[in-house]
Protein backbone atom coordinates (compact mmCIF):
# COMPACT_ATOMS: atom_id res chain seq x y z
CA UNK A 1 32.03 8.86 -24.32
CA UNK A 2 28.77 7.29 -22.87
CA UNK A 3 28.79 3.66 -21.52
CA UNK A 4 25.40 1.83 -21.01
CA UNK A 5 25.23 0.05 -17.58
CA UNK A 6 27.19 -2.78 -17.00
CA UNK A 7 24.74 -5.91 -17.93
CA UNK A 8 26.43 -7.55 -15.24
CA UNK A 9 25.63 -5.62 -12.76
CA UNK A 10 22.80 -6.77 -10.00
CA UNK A 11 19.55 -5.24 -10.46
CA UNK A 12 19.00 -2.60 -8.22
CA UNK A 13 15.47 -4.19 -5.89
CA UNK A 14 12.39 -2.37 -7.83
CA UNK A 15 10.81 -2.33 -4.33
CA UNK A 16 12.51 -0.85 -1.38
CA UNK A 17 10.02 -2.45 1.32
CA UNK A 18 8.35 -5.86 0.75
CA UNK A 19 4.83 -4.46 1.66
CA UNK A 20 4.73 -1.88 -1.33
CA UNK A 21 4.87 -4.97 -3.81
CA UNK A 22 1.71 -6.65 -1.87
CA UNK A 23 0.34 -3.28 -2.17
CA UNK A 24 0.31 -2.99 -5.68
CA UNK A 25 -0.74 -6.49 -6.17
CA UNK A 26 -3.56 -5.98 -4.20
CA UNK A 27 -4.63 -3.35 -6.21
CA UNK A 28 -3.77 -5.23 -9.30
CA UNK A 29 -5.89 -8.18 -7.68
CA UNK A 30 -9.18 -5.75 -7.22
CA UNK A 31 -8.58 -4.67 -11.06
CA UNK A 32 -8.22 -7.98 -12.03
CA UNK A 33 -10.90 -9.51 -10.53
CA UNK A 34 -13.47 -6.89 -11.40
CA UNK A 35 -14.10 -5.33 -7.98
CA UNK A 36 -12.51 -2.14 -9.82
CA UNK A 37 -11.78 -0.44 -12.92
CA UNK A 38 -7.92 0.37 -13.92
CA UNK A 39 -9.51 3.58 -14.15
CA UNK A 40 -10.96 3.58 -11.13
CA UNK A 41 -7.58 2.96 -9.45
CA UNK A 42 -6.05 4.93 -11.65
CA UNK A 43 -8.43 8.48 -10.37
CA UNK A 44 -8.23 6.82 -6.82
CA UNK A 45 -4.59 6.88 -6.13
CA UNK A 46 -3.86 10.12 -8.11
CA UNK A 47 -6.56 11.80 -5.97
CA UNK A 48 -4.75 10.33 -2.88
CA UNK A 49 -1.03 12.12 -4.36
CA UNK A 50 -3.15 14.92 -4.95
CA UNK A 51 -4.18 15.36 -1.45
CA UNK A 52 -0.62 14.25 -0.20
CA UNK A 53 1.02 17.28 -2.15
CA UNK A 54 -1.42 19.54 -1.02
CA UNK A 55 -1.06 18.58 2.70
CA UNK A 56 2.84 19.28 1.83
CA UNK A 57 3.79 15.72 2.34
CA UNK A 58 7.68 15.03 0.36
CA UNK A 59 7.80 13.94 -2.81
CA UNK A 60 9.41 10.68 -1.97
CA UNK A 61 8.81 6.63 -1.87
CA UNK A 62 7.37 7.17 1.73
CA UNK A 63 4.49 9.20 0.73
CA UNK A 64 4.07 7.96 -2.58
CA UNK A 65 3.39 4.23 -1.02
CA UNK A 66 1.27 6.26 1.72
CA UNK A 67 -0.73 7.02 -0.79
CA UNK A 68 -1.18 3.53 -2.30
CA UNK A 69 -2.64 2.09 0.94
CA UNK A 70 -4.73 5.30 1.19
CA UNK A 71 -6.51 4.54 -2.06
CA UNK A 72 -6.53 0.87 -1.06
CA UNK A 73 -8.25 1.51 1.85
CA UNK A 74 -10.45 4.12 -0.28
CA UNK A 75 -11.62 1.34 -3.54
CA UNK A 76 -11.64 -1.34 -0.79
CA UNK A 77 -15.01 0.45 0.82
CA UNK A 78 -15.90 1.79 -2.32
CA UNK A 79 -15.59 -1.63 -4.64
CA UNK A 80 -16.06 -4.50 -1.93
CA UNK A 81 -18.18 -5.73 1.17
CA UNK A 82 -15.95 -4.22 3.56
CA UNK A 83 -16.74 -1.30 5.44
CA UNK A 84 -14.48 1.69 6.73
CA UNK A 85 -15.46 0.80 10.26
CA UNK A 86 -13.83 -2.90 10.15
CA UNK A 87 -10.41 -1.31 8.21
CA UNK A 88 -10.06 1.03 11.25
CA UNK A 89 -10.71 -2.15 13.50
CA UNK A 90 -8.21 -4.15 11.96
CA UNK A 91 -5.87 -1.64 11.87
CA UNK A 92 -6.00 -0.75 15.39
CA UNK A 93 -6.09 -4.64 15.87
CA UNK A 94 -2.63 -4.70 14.09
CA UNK A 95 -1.24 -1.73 15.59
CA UNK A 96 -2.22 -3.30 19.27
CA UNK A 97 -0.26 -6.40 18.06
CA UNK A 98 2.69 -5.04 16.49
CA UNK A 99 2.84 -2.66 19.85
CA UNK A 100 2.93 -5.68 21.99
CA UNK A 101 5.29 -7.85 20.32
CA UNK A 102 8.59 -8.62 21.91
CA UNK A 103 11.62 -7.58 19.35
CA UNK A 104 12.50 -10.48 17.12
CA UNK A 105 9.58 -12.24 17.30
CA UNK A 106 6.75 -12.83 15.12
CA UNK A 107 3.69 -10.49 15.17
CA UNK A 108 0.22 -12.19 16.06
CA UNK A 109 -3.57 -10.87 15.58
CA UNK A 110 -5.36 -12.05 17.92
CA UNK A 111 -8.55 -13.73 16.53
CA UNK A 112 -11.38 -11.58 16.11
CA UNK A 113 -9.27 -8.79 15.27
């Protein structure tokens, strides 16, 4: 006999990571503000799933969110100010940071970076 799910029963988190949330509101932000169409996002990120599956990357959250900042990065340059040259920079920037941060404690970009 089927039994639906318990109502009581926690929601199971619809994010696994924090960051994958900010993700998609970024995106949603860049849609919603103009600086891109829903369709725009829409061809961006499946061309970025496309290339994932063709590079034989798992079908899994990991690439799937890899592919989300990938378009990001991709309708940021395409539908903004901000160049390809200063995402590299800031992610190196953040990488440097992250790299040199004692466990437990709070990661800081320097300024300028």
């Amino acid at each position: 006999m089927f039994k639906p799910d318990d109502p009581l029963k926690p929601l199971r988190p619809q994010f696994l990571e924090g960051w994958h949330a900010q993700a998609l509101a970024l995106a949603d932000t860049l849609v919603t503000n103009g600086a891109i169409t829903a369709q725009e996002w829409a061809n961006t990120l499946g061309a970025a799933l496309d290339e994932a599956e063709r590079s034989g990357a798992p079908d899994t959250e990991d690439t799937y969110y890899n592919a989300v900042v990938q378009a990001l990065e991709t309708v940021t340059v395409t539908g903004t100010d901000i160049k390809h040259a200063e995402i590299k920079n800031r992610k190196k920037a953040w990488t440097e940071a992250y790299l040199s941060t004692p466990h437990g404690q709070p990661v800081v970009l320097r300024t300028g970076g």
